[in-house]
Protein backbone atom coordinates (compact mmCIF):
# COMPACT_ATOMS: atom_id res chain seq x y z
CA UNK A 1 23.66 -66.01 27.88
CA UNK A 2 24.44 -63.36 25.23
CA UNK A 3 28.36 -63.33 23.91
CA UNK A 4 30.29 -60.43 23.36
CA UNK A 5 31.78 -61.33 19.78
CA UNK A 6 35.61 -61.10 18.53
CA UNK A 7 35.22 -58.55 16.16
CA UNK A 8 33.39 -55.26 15.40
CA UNK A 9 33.08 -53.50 12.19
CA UNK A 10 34.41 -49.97 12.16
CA UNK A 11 32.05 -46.58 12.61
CA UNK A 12 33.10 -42.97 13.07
CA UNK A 13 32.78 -41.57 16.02
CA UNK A 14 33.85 -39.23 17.72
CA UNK A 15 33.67 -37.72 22.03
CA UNK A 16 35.27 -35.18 23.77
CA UNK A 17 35.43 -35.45 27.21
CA UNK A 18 35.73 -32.57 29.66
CA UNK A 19 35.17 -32.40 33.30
CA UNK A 20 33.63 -34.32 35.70
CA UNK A 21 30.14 -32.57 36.37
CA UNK A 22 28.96 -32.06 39.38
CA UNK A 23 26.66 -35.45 39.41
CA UNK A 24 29.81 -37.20 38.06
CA UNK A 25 29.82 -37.78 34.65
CA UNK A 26 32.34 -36.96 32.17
CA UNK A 27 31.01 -34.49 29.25
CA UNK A 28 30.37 -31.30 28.10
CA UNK A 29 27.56 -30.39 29.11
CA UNK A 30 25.57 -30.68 32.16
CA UNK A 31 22.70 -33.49 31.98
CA UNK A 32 19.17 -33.23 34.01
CA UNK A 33 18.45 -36.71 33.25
CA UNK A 34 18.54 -39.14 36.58
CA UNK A 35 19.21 -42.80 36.19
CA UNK A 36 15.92 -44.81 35.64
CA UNK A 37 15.88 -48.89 36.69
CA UNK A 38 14.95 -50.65 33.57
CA UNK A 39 13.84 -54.00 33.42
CA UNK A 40 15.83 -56.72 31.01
CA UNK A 41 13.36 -58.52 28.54
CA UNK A 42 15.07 -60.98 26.70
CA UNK A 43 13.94 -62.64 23.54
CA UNK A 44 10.08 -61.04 24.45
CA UNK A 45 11.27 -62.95 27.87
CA UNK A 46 10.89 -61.05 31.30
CA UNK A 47 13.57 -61.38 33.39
CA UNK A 48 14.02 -60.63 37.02
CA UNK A 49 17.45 -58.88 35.95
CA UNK A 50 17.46 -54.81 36.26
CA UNK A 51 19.76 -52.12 34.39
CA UNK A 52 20.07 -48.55 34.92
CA UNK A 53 19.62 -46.40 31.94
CA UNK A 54 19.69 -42.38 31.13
CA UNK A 55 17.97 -40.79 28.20
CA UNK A 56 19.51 -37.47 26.76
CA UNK A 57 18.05 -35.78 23.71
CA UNK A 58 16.31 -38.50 23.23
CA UNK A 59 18.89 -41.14 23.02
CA UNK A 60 19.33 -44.71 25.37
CA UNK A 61 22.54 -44.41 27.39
CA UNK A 62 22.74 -47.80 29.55
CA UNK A 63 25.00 -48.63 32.11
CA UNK A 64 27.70 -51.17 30.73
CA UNK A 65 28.52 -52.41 34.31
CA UNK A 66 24.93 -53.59 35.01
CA UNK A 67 24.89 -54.80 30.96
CA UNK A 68 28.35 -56.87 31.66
CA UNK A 69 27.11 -58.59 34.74
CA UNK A 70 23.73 -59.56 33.10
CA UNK A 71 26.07 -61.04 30.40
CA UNK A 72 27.89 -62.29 33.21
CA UNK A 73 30.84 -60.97 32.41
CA UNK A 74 33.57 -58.78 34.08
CA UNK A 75 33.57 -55.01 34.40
CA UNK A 76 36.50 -53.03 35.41
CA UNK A 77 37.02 -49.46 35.77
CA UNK A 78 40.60 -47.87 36.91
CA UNK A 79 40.33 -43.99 36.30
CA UNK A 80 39.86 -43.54 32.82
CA UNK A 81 40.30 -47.24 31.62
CA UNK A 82 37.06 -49.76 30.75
CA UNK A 83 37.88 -52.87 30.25
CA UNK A 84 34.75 -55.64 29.75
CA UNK A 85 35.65 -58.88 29.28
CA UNK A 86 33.28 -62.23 28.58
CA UNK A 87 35.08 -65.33 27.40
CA UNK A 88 37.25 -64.81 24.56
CA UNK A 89 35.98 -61.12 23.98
CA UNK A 90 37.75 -58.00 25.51
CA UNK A 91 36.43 -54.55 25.30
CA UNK A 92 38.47 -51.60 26.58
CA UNK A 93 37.41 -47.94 26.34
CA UNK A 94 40.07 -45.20 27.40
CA UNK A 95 38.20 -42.27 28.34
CA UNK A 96 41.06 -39.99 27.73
CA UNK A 97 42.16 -40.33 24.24
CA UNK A 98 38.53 -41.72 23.11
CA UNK A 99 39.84 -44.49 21.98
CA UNK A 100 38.11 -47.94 21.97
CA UNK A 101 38.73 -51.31 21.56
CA UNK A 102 37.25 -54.79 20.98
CA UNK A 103 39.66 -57.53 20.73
CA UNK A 104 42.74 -56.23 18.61
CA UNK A 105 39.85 -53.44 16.58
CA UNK A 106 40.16 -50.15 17.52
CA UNK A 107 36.60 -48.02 16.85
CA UNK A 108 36.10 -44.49 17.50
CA UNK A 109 32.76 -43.21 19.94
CA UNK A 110 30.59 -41.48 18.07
CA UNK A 111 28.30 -40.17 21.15
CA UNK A 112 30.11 -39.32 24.83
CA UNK A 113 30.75 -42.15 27.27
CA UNK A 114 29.17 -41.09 30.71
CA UNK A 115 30.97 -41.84 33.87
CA UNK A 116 29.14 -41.78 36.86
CA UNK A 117 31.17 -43.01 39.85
CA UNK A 118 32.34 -46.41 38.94
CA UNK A 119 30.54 -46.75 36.41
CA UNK A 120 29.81 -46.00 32.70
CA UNK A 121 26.78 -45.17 30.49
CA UNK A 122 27.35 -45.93 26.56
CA UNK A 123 24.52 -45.30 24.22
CA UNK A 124 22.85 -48.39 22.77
CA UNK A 125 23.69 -48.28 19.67
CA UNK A 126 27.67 -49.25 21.19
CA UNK A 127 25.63 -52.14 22.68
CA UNK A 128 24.40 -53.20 19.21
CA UNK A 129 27.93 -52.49 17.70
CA UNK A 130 29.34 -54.95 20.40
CA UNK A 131 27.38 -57.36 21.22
CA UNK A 132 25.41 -60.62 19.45
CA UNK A 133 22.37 -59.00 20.14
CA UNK A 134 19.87 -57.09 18.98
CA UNK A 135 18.98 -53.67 22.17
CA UNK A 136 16.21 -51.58 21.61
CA UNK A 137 14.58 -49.94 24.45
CA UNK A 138 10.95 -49.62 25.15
CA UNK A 139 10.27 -45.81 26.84
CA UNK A 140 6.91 -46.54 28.08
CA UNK A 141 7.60 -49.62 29.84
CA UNK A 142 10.87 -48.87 30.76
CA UNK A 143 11.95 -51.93 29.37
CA UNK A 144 15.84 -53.06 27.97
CA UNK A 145 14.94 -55.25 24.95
CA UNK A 146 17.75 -57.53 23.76
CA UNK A 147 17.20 -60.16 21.11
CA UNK A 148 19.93 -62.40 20.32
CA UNK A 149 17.33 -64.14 17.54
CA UNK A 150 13.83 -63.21 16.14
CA UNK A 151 11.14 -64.36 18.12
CA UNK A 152 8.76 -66.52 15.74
CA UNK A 153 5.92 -67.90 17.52
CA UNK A 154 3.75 -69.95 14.90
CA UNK A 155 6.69 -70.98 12.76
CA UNK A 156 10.21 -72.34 12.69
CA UNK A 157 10.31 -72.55 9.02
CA UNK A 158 12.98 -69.60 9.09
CA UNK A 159 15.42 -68.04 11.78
CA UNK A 160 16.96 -64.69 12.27
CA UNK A 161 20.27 -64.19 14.27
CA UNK A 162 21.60 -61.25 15.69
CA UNK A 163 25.37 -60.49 15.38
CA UNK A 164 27.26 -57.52 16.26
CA UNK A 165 27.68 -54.68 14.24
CA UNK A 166 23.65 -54.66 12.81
CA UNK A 167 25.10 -58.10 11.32
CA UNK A 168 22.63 -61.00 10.59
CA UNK A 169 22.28 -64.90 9.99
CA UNK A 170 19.20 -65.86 8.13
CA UNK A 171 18.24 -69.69 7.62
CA UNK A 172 15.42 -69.46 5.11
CA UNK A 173 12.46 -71.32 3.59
CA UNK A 174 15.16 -73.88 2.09
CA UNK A 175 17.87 -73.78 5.22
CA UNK A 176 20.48 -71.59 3.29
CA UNK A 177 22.55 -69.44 5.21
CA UNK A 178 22.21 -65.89 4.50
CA UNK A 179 24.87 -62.96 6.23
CA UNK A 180 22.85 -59.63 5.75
CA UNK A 181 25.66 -57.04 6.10
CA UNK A 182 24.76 -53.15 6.64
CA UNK A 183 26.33 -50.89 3.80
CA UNK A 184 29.84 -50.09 4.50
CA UNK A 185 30.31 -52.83 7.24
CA UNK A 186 32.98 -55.68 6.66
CA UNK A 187 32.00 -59.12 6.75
CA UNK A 188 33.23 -61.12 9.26
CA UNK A 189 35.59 -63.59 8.63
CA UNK A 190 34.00 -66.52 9.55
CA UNK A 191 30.92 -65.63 7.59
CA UNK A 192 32.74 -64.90 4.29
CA UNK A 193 32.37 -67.88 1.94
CA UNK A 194 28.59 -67.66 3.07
CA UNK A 195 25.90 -65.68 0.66
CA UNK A 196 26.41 -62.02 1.64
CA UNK A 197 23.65 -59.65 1.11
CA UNK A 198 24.18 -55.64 1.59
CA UNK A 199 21.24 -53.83 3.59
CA UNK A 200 18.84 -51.78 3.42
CA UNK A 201 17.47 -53.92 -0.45
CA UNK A 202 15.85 -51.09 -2.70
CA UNK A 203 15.90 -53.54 -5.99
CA UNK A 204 13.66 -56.30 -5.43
CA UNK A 205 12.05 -59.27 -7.56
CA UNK A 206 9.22 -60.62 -6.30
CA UNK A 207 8.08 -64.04 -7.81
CA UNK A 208 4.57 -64.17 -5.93
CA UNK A 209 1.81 -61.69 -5.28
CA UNK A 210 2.04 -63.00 -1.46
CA UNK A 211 5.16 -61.81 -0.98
CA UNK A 212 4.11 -58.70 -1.47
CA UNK A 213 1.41 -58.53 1.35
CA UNK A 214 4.97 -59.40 3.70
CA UNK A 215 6.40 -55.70 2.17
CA UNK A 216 3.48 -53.95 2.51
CA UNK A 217 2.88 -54.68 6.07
CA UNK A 218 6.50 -53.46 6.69
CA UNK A 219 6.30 -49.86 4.30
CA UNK A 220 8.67 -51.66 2.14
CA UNK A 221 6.64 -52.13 -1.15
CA UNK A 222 8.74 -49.10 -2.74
CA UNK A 223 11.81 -51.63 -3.03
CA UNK A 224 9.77 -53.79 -5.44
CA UNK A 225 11.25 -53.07 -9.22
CA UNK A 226 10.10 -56.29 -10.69
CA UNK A 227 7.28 -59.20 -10.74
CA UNK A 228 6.34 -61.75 -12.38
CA UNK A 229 2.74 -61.32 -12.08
CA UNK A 230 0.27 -59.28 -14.47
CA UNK A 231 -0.87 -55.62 -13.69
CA UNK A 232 -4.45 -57.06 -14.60
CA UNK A 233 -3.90 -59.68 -11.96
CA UNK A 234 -2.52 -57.35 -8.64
CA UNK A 235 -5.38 -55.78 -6.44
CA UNK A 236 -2.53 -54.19 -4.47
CA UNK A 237 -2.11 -50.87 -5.34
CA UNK A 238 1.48 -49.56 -5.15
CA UNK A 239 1.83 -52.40 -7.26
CA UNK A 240 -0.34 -51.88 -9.88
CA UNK A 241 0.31 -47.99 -10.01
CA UNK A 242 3.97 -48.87 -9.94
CA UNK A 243 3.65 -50.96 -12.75
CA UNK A 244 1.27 -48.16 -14.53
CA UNK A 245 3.81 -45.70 -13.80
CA UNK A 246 6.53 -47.77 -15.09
CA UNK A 247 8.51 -48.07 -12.04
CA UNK A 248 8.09 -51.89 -11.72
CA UNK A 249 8.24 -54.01 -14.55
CA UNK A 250 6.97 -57.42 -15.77
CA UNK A 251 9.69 -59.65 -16.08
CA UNK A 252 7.18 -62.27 -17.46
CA UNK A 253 5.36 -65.36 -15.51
CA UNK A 254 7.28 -67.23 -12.99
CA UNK A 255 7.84 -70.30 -14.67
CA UNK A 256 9.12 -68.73 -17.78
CA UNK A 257 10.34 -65.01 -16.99
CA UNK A 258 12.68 -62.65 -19.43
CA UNK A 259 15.86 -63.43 -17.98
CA UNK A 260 17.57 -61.00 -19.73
CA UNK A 261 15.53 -58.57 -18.51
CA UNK A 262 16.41 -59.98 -15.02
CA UNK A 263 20.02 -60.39 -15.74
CA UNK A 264 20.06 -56.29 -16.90
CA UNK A 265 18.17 -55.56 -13.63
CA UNK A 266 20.46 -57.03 -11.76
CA UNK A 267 17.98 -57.14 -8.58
CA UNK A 268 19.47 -56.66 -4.72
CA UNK A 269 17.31 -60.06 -4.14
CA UNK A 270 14.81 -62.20 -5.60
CA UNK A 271 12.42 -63.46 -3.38
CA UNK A 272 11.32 -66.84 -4.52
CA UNK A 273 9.45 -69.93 -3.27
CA UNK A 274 9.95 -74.18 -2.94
CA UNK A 275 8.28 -76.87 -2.47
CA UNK A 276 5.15 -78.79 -4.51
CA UNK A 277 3.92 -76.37 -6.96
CA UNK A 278 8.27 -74.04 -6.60
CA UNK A 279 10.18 -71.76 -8.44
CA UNK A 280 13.20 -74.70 -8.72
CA UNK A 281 13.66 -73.82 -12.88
CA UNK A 282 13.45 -69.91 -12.15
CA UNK A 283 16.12 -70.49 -8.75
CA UNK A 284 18.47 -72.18 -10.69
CA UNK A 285 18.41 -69.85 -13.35
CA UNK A 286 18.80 -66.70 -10.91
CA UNK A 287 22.22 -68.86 -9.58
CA UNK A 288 23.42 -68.75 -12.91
CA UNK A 289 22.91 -65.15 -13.15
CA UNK A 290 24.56 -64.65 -9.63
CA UNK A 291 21.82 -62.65 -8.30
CA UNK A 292 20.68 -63.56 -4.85
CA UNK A 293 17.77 -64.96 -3.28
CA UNK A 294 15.65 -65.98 -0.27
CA UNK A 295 12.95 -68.84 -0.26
CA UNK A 296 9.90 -67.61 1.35
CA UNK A 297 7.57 -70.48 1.94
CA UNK A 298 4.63 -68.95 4.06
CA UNK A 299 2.43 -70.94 1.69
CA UNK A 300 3.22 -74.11 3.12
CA UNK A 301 2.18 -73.12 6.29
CA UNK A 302 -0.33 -74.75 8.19
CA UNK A 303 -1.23 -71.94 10.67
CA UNK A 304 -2.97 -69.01 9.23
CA UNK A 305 -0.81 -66.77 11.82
CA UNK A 306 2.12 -68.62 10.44
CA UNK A 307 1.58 -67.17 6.94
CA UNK A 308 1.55 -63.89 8.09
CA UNK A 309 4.52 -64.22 10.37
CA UNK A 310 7.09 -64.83 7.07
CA UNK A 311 6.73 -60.88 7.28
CA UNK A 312 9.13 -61.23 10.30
CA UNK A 313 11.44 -62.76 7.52
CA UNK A 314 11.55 -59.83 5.51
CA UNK A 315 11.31 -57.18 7.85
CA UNK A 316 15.24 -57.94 8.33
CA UNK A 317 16.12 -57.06 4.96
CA UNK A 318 14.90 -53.70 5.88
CA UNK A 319 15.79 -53.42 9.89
CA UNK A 320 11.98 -53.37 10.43
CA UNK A 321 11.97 -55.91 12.67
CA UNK A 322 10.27 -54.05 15.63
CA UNK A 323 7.22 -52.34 13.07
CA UNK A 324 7.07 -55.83 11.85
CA UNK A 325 6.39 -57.20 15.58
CA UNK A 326 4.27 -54.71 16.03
CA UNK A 327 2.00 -55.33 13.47
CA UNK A 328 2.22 -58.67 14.14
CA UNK A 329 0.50 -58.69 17.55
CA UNK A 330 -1.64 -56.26 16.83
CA UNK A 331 -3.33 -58.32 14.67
CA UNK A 332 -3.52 -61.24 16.53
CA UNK A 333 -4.78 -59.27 19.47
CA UNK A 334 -7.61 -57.62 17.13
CA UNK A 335 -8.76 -61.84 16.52
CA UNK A 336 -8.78 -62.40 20.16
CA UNK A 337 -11.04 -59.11 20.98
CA UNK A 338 -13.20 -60.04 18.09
CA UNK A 339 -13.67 -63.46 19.43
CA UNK A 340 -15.14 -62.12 22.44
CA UNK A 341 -18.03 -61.39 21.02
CA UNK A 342 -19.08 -65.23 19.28
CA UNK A 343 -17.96 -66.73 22.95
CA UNK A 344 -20.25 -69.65 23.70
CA UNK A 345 -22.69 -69.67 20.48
CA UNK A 346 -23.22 -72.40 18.49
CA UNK A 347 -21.31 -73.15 15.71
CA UNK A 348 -22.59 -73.33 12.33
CA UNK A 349 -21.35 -76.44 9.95
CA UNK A 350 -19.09 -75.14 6.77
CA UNK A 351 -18.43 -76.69 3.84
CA UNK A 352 -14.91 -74.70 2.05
CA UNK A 353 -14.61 -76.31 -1.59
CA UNK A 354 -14.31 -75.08 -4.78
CA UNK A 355 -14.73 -77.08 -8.26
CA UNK A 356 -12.67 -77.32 -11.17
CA UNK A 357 -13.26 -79.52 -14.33
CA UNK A 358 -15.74 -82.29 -12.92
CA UNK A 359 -13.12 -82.48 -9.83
CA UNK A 360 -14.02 -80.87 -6.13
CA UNK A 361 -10.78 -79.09 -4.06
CA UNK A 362 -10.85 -78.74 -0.69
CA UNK A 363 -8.46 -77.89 2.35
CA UNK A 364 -7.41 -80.59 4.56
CA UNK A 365 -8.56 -81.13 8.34
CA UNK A 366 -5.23 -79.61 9.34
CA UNK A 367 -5.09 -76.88 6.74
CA UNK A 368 -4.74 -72.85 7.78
CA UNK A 369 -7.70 -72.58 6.08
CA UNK A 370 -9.51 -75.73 8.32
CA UNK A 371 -7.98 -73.20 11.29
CA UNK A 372 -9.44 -70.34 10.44
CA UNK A 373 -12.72 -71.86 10.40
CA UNK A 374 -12.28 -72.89 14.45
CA UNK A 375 -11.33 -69.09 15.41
CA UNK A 376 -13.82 -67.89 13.16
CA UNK A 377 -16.56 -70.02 15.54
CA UNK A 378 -17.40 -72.59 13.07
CA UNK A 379 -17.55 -76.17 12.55
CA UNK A 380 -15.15 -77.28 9.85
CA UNK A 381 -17.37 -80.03 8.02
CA UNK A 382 -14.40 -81.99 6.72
CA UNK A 383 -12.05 -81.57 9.67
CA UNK A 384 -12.35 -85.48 10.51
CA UNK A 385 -12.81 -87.21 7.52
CA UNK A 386 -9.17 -87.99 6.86
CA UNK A 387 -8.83 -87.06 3.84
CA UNK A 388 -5.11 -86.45 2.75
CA UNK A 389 -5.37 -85.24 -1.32
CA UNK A 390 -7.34 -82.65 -0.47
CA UNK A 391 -9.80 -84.09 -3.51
CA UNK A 392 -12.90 -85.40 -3.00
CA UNK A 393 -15.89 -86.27 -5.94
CA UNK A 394 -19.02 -84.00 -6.18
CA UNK A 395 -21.39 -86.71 -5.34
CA UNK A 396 -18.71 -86.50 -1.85
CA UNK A 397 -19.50 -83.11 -1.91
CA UNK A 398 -23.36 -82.93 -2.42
CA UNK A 399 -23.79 -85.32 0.28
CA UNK A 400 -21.65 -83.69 3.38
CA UNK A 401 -22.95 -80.01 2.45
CA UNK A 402 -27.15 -81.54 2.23
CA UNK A 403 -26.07 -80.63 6.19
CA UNK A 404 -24.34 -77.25 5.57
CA UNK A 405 -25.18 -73.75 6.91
CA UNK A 406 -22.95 -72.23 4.98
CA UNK A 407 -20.81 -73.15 1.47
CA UNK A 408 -17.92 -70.96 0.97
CA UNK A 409 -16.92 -71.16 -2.40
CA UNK A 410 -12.92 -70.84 -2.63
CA UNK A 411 -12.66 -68.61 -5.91
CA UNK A 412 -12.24 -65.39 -6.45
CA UNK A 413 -14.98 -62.93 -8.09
CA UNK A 414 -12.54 -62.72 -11.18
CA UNK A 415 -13.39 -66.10 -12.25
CA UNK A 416 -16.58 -67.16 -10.56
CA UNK A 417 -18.30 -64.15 -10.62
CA UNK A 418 -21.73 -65.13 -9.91
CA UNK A 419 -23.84 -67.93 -8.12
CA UNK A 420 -24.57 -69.57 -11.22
CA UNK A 421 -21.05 -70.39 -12.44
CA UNK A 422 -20.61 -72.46 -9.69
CA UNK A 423 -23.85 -74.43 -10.15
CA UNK A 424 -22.38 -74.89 -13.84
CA UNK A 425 -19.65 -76.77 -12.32
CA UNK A 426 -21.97 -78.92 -10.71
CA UNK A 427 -25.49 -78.29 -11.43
CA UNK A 428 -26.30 -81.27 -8.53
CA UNK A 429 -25.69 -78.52 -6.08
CA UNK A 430 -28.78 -76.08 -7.31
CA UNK A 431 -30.89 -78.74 -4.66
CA UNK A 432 -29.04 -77.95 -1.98
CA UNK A 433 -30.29 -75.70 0.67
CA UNK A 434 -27.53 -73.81 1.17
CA UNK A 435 -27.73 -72.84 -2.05
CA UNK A 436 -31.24 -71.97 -2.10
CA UNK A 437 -30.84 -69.63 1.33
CA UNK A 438 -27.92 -68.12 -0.60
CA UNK A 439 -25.98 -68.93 1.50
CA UNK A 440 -22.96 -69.29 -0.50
CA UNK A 441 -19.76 -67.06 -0.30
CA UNK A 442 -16.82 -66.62 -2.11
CA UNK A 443 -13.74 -64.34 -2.17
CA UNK A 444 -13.15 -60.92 -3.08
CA UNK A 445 -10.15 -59.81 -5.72
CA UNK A 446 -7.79 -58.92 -2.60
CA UNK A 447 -8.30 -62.29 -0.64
CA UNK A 448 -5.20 -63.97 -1.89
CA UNK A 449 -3.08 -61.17 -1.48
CA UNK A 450 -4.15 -60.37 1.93
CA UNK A 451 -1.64 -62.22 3.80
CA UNK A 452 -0.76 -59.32 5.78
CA UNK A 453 -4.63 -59.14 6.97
CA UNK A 454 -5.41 -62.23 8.52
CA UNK A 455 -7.17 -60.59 11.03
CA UNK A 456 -9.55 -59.33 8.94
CA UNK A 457 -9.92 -62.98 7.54
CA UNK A 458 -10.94 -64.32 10.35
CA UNK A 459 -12.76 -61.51 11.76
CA UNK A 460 -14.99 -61.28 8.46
CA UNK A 461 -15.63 -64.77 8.59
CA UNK A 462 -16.81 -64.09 12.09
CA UNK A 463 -19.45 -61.65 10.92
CA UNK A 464 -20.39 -64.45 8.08
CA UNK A 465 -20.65 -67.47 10.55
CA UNK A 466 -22.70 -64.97 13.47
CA UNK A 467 -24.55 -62.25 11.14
CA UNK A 468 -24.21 -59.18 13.81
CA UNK A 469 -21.93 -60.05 16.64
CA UNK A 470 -19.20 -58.12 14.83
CA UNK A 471 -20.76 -55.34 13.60
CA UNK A 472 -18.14 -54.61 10.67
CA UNK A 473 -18.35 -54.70 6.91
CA UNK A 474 -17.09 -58.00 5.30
CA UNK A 475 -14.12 -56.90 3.72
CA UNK A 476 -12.63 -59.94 1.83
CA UNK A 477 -15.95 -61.81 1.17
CA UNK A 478 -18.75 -61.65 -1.41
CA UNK A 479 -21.93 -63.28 -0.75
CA UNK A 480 -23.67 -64.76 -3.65
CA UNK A 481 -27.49 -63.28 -4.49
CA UNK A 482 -27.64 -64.36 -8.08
């Protein structure tokens, strides 16, 4: 049940009401638009509940006495008086003076409140302004879309509430509470000793090349203004012609930036991460400074849809929640077309490993990576061995890929940049067949920083495991000839 909140930041608006047109609305002007049943989907949650709506130059009126009783509240209209009330929370509108009030706050209306009989149709965005909830409205479905907190479906690493007034709670990557304010809004006053962040951010820091795959998937890359990763080493390019162009700067590595620099910056928010291998010296450092922060963790996650869904995260820095969403299932919807096409062929074994220094890496049975494998249509070669480090010896892995179809080699071109380099590492391997069928892959200079194309991930590994059934170029992939 959605709550109509206390308090509501002040707008300026503005109505004049005239008379009652013929179909019996109070305005100015005459309106051709006829009320339209819409159904209510709540947090991407059909229900059976129904509102009327109207749509007028292109803008969502909805009708707050079908909008009360969904919140199961009380409506009451007496001539020109509205009054709403759900527990604690009282909303009158006067229809006279254009006057309105929530609790003991008196806003103006920016756009006309339409009475129709005994009823009232108030533009969305008064819904938003009023309401812990998040309305859009979705024309082609006729839908009424109210969130009162994102809708994450491969993680719960992070949360996103909705609050009135465009106002919202953020738990991140670490369980801090953020209170992401709109410019020129007040901060509520049981949300003031919290960390309060203004929005729309147009000064970012990022402290990963991930993160950056989260703001390009949103439009939002043109906020970045600092990194703390080398030009040489981005294959994103906003970032690297940013960087050329002198509009984002190197701030220095991660573990041991130029905080002065920072400090002179003075960035909206820093977008750091935890954990294992975290940014705890460069976190404690941007406390000192007083600049804020959010912990974005998508790393950590074991899903490979769960990585990409951290974009959700940021998207509400920027109120891009619904282009976020969007691109969100779109992709996911892409993997499940795609895997139409390898339904009921057999599976070929893959080994995933890469060597470093007489020592063999490789991702664990549960891993995003051991994940990717199974939607991709192969058979993870590791999945069931147990093996918790993630380490294994190169005798381990000579013997368990003598049985491989395929050896994907987790390094980038940069530094392995032919066949032979890995052989070097482990010149045992030259015996195996899947090295003599070259049949050994490894990434391109985008994979790491293609987050925000997981789809294509999987799908190219799809065209890699079942040459042809895609029919696509392998995007993030290099296959080894020499």
């Amino acid at each position: 049940m959605l709550r109509l909140n206390k308090k509501i930041t002040k707008t300026i608006l503005s109505i004049t009401l005239c008379t009652v047109i013929s179909v019996g609305f109070a305005g100015c002007s005459s309106l051709n638009s006829t009320s339209t049943t819409s159904n209510v989907v709540v947090d991407n949650q059909k229900s059976e509940s129904k509102v009327k709506t109207k749509l007028e130059d292109e803008k969502v009126y909805v009708s707050l006495k079908d909008t009360t009783n969904y919140l199961k509240g009380e409506f009451l209209l007496e001539k020109n008086i509205v009054t709403v009330k759900n527990k604690e929370d009282i909303i009158t509108i006067n229809l006279e003076n254009n006057e309105a009030k929530i609790n003991s706050t008196v806003i103006n209306l920016k756009d006309k409140i339409k009475k129709e009989n005994d009823d009232v149709y108030v533009i969305m965005d008064f819904l938003n302004e009023a309401v812990d909830a998040r309305f859009t409205y979705n024309k082609e479905n006729k839908e009424l879309n109210i969130k009162t907190e994102m809708p994450l479906e491969y993680t719960k690493a992070f949360s996103v509430k909705y609050l009135k007034g465009g106002i919202k709670k953020i738990t991140d990557g670490e369980k801090r509470t953020l209170i992401l304010v709109p410019q020129g809004k007040e901060v509520p006053k049981e949300y003031k000793d919290e960390i309060v962040i203004n929005t729309p951010i147009d000064n970012v820091l990022l402290g990963s090349t991930t993160q950056a795959c989260l703001l390009r998937s949103i439009g939002a890359l043109n906020s970045v203004k600092a990194v703390t990763t080398e030009a040489k080493n981005w294959s994103i390019d906003e970032i690297k012609n940013g960087m050329e162009k002198g509009d984002i700067e190197f701030v220095g590595r991660g573990d041991s930036p130029d905080y002065e620099k920072i400090s002179m910056m003075k960035p909206d928010l820093a977008v750091v991460y935890t954990g294992p291998s975290g940014q705890q010296k460069l976190i404690e450092k941007l406390k000192e400074l007083n600049i804020n922060y959010v912990v974005d963790n998508e790393y950590l996650e074991e899903n490979p849809y769960g990585r990409m869904e951290w974009a959700k995260l940021m998207s509400a820095f920027y109120d891009k929640e619904e282009e976020s969403e969007k691109q969100f299932n779109e992709a996911i919807e892409k993997v499940k077309a795609a895997s139409k096409n390898i339904e009921g062929k057999d599976k070929p074994k893959i080994v995933w490993a890469t060597i470093s220094k007489g020592k063999v890496y490789i991702p664990k049975g549960d891993s995003y990576v051991a994940k990717m494998i199974e939607m991709a249509g192969g058979e993870y070669m590791f999945k069931d061995d147990g093996i918790g480090s993630g380490n294994i010896s190169i005798e381990e892995l000579y013997a368990k890929a003598n049985d491989a179809d395929i050896f994907m080699y987790s390094s980038t071109t940069n530094y392995t940049p032919k066949l032979k380099n890995v052989i070097e590492q482990a010149p045992i391997l030259e015996k195996l067949d899947v090295v003599k069928n070259k049949k050994v892959w490894c990434f391109a200079p985008d994979y790491y920083q293609s987050i925000d194309k997981t789809d294509e991930l999987i799908i190219d590994l799809m065209e890699i495991f079942h040459p042809g059934s895609i029919g696509e170029d392998i995007k993030h992939y290099v296959n080894y000839k020499e």
